[in-house]
N, C-alpha and C. Protein backbone atom coordinates (compact mmCIF):
# COMPACT_ATOMS: atom_id res chain seq x y z
N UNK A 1 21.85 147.71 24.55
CA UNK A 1 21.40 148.15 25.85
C UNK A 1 21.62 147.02 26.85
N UNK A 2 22.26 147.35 27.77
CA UNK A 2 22.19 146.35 28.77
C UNK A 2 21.19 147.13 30.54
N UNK A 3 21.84 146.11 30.94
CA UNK A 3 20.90 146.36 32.56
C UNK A 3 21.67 145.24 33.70
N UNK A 4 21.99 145.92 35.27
CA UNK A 4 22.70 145.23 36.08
C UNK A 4 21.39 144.78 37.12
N UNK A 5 21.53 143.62 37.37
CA UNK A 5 20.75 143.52 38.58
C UNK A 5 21.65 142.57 39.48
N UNK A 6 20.93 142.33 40.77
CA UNK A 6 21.65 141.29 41.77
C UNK A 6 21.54 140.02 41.60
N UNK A 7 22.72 139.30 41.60
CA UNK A 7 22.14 138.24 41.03
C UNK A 7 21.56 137.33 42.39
N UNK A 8 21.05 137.81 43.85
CA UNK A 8 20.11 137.14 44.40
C UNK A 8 18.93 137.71 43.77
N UNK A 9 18.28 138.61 43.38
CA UNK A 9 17.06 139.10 42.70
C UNK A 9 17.29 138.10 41.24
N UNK A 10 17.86 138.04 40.66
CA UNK A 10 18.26 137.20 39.09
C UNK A 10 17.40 135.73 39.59
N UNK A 11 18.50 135.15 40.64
CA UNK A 11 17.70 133.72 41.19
C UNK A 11 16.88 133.55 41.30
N UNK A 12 16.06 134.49 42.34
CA UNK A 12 14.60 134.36 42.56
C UNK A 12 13.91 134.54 41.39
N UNK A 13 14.07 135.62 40.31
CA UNK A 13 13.24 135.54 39.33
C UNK A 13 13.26 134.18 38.87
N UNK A 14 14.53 133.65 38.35
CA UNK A 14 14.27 132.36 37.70
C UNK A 14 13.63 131.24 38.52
N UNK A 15 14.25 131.12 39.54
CA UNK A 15 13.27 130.15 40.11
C UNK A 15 12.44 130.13 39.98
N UNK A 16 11.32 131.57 40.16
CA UNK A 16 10.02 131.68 40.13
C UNK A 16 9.48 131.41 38.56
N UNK A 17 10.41 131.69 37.68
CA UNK A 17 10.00 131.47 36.13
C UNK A 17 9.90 129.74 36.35
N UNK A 18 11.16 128.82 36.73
CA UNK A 18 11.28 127.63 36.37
C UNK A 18 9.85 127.26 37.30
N UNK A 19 9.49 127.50 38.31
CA UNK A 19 8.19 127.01 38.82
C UNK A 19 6.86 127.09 37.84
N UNK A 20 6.83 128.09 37.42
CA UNK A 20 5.73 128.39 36.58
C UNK A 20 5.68 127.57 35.22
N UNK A 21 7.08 127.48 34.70
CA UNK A 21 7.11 126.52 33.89
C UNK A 21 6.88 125.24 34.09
N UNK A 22 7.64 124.63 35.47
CA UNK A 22 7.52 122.99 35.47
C UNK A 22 5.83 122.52 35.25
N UNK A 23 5.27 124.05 36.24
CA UNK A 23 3.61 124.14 36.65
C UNK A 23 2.57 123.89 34.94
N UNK A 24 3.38 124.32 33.91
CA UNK A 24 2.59 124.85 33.19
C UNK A 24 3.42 122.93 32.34
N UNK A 25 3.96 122.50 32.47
CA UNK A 25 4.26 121.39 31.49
C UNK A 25 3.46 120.53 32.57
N UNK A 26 3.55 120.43 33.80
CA UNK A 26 2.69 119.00 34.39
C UNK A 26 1.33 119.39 34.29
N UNK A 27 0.66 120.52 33.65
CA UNK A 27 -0.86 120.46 33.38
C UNK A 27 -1.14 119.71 31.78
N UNK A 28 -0.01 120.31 30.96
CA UNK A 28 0.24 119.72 29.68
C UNK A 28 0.61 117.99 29.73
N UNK A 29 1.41 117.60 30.50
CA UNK A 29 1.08 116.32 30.42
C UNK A 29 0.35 115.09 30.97
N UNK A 30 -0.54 116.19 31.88
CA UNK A 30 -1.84 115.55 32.06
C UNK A 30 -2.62 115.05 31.16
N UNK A 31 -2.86 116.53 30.37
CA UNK A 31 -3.65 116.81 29.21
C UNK A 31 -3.14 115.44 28.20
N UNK A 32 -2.07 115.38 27.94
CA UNK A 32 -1.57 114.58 26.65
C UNK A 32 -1.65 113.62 27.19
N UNK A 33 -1.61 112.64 28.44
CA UNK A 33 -2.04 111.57 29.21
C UNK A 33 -3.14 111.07 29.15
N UNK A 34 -4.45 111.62 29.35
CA UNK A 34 -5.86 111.86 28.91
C UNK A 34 -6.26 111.51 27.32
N UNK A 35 -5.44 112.22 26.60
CA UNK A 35 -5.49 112.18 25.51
C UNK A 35 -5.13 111.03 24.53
N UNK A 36 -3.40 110.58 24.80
CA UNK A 36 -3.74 109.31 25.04
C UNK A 36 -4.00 108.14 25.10
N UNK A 37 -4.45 108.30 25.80
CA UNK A 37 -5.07 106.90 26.84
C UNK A 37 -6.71 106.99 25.94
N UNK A 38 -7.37 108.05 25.66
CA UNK A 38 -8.10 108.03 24.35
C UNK A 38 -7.77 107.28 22.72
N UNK A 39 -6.72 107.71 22.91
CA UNK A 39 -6.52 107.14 21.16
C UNK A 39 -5.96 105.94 21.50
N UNK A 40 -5.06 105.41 22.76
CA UNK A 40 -4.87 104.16 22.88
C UNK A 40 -6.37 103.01 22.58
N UNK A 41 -7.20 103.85 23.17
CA UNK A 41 -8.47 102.88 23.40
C UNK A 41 -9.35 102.61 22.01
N UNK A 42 -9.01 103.61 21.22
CA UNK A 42 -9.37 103.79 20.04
C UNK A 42 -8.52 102.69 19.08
N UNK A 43 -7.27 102.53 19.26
CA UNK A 43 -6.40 101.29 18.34
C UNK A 43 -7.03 100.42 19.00
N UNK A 44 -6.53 99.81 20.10
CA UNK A 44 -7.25 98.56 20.86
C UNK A 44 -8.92 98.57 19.90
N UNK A 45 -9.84 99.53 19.70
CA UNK A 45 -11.38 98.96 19.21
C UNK A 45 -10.44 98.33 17.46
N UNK A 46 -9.80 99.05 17.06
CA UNK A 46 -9.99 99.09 15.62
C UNK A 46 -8.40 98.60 15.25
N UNK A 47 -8.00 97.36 16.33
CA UNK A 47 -7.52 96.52 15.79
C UNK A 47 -8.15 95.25 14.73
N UNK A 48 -9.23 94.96 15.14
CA UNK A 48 -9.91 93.85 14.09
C UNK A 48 -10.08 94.11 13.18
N UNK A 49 -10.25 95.54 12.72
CA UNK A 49 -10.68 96.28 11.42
C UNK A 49 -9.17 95.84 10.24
N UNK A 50 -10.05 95.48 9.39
CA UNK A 50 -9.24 95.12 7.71
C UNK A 50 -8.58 96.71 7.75
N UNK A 51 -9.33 97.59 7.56
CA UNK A 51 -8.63 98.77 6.87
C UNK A 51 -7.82 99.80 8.45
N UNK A 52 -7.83 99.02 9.28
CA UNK A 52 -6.86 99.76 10.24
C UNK A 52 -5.57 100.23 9.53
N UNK A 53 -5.61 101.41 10.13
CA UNK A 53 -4.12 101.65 9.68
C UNK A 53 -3.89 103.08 10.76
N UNK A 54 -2.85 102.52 11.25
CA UNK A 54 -2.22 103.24 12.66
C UNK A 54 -1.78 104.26 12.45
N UNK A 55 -1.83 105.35 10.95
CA UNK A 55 -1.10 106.43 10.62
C UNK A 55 -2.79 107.51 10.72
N UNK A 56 -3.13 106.98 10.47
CA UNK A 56 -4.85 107.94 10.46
C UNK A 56 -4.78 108.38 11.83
N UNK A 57 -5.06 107.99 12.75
CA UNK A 57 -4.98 108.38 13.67
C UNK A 57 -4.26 109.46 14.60
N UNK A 58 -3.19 109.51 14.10
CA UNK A 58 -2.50 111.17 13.90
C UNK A 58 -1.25 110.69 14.92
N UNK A 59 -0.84 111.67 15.42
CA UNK A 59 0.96 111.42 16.55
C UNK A 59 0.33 112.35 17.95
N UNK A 60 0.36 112.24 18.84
CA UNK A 60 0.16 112.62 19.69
C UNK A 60 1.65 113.02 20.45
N UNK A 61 2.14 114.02 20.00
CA UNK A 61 3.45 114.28 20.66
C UNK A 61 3.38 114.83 22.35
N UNK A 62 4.28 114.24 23.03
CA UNK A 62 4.70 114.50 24.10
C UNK A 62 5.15 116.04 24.51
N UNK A 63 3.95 116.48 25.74
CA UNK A 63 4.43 117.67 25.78
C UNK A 63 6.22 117.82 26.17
N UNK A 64 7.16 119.24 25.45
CA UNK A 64 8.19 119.58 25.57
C UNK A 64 8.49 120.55 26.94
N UNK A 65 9.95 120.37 27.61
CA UNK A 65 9.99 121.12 28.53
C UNK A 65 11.50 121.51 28.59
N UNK A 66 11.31 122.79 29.06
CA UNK A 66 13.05 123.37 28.73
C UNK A 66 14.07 123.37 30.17
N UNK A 67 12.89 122.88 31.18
CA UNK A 67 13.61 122.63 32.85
C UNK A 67 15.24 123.29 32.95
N UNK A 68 16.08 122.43 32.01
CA UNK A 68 17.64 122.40 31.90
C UNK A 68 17.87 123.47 31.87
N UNK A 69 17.22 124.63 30.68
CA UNK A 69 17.65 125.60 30.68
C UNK A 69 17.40 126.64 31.75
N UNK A 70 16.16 126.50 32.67
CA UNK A 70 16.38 127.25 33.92
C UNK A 70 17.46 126.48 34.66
N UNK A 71 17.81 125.40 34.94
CA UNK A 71 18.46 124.66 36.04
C UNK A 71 20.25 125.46 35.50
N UNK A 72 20.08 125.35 34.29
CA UNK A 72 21.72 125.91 33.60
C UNK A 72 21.90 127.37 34.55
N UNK A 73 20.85 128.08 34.26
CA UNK A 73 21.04 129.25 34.22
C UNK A 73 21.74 129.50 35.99
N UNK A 74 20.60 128.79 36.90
CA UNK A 74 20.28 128.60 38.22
C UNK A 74 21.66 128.16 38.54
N UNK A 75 22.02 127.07 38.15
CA UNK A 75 23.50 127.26 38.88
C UNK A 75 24.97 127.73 38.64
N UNK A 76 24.29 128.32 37.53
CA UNK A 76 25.62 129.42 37.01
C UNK A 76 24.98 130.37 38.16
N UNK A 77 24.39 131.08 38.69
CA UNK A 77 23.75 132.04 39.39
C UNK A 77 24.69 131.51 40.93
N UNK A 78 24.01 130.41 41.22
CA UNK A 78 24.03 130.11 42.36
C UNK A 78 25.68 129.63 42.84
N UNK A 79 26.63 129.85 41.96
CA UNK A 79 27.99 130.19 42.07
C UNK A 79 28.60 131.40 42.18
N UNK A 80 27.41 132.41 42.24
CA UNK A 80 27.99 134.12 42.56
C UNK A 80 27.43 134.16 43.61
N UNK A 81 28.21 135.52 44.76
CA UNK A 81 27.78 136.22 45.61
C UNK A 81 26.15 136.97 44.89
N UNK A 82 25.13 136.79 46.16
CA UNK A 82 23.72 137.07 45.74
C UNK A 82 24.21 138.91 45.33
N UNK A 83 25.28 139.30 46.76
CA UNK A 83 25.34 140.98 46.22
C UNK A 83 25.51 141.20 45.33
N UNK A 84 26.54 140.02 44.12
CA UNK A 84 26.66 140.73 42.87
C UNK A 84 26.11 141.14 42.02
N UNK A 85 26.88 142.85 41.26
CA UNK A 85 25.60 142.58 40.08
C UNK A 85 26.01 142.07 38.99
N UNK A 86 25.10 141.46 38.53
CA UNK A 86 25.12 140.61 37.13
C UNK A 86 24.74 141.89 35.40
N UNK A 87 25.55 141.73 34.85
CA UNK A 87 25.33 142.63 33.63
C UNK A 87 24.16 142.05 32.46
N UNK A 88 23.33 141.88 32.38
CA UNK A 88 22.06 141.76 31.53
C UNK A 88 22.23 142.31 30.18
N UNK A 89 22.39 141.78 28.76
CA UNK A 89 22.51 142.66 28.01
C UNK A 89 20.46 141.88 27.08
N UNK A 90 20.40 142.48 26.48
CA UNK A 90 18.79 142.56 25.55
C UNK A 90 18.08 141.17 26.06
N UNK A 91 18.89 139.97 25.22
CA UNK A 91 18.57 138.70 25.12
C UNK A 91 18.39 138.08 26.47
N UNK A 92 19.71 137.93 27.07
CA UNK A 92 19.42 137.77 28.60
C UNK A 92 18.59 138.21 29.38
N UNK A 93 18.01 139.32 29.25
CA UNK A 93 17.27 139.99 30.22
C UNK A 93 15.90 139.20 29.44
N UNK A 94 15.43 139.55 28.61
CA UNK A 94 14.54 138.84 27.88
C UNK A 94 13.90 137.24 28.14
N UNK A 95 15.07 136.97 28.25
CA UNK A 95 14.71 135.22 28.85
C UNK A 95 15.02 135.17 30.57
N UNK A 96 16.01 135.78 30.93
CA UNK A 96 16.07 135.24 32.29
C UNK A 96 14.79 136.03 33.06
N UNK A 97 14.74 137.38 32.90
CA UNK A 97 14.16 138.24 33.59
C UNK A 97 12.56 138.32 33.18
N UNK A 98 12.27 137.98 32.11
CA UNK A 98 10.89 138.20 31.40
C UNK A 98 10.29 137.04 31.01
N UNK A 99 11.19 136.00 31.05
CA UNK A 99 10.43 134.48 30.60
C UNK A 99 10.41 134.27 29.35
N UNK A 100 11.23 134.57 28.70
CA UNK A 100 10.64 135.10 27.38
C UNK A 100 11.75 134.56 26.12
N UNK A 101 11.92 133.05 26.54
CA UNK A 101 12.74 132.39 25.45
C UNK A 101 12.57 132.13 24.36
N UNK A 102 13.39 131.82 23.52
CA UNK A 102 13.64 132.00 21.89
C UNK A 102 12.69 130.23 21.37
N UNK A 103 12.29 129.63 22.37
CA UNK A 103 11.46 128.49 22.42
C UNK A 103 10.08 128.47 22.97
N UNK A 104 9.98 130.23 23.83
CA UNK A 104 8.84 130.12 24.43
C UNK A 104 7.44 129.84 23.73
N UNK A 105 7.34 130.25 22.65
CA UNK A 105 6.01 130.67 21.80
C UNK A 105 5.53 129.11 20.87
N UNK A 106 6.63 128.40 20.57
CA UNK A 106 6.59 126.98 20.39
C UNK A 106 6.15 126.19 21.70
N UNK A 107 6.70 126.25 22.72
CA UNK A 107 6.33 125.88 23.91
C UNK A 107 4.65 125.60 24.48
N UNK A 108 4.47 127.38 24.34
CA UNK A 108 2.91 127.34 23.96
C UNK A 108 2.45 126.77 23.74
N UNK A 109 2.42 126.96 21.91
CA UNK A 109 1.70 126.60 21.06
C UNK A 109 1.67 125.01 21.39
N UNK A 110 2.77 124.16 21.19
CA UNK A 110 3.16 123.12 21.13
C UNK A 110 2.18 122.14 22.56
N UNK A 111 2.06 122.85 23.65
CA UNK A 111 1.33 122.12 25.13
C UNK A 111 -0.02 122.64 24.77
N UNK A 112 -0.41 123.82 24.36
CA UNK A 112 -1.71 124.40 24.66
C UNK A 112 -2.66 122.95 23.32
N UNK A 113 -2.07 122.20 23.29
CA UNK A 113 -2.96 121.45 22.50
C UNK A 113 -4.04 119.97 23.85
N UNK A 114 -2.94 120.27 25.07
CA UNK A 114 -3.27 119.12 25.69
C UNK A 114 -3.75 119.87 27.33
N UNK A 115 -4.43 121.60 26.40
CA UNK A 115 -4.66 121.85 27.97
C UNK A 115 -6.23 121.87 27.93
N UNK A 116 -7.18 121.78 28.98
CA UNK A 116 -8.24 122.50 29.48
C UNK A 116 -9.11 123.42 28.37
């Protein structure tokens, strides 16, 4: 199944997706900033400690962000006439049009550790 839309309507969606995204990773790396700057303060106490050991303390990974892949999409877009229509087939429509990438649900999962 596919689906045509314009690709000035295509743009705006993504833009508006890549906003929501950049929006939703700079709350996440607040969060993981906060966080941290916690366990930093936590090595700093329990450096003197005999039984320190810097693996207990766990990895605090850096929230992930897929920016590129809206920016890819965005200026493949932004090299067509806005009148054109663009042919959408399942997948595409799925991610460009719905937000809804094959990374999204990792994405999630992966930030919602450093939100609110």
């Amino acid at each position: 199944m596919t689906t045509k839309v314009s690709a000035g309507a295509l743009l705006s969606q993504l833009r508006t997706n890549l906003e929501k995204h950049e929006k939703d990773h700079a709350e996440a790396l607040e969060g993981w900033k906060r966080k941290m700057r916690v366990r930093l303060d936590e090595i700093v106490l329990q450096l003197d400690d005999e039984d320190f050991n810097l693996h207990k303390l766990g990895e605090l990974r850096r929230p992930e962000t897929h920016k590129s892949d809206y920016e890819q999409a965005i200026a493949m877009l932004e090299l067509r006439n806005s009148e054109d229509e663009i042919e959408l087939g399942w997948d595409q429509f799925r991610q460009f049009w719905q937000d809804d990438w094959d990374w999204k649900q990792h994405f999630i999962a992966s930030n919602s550790a450093y939100l609110n």
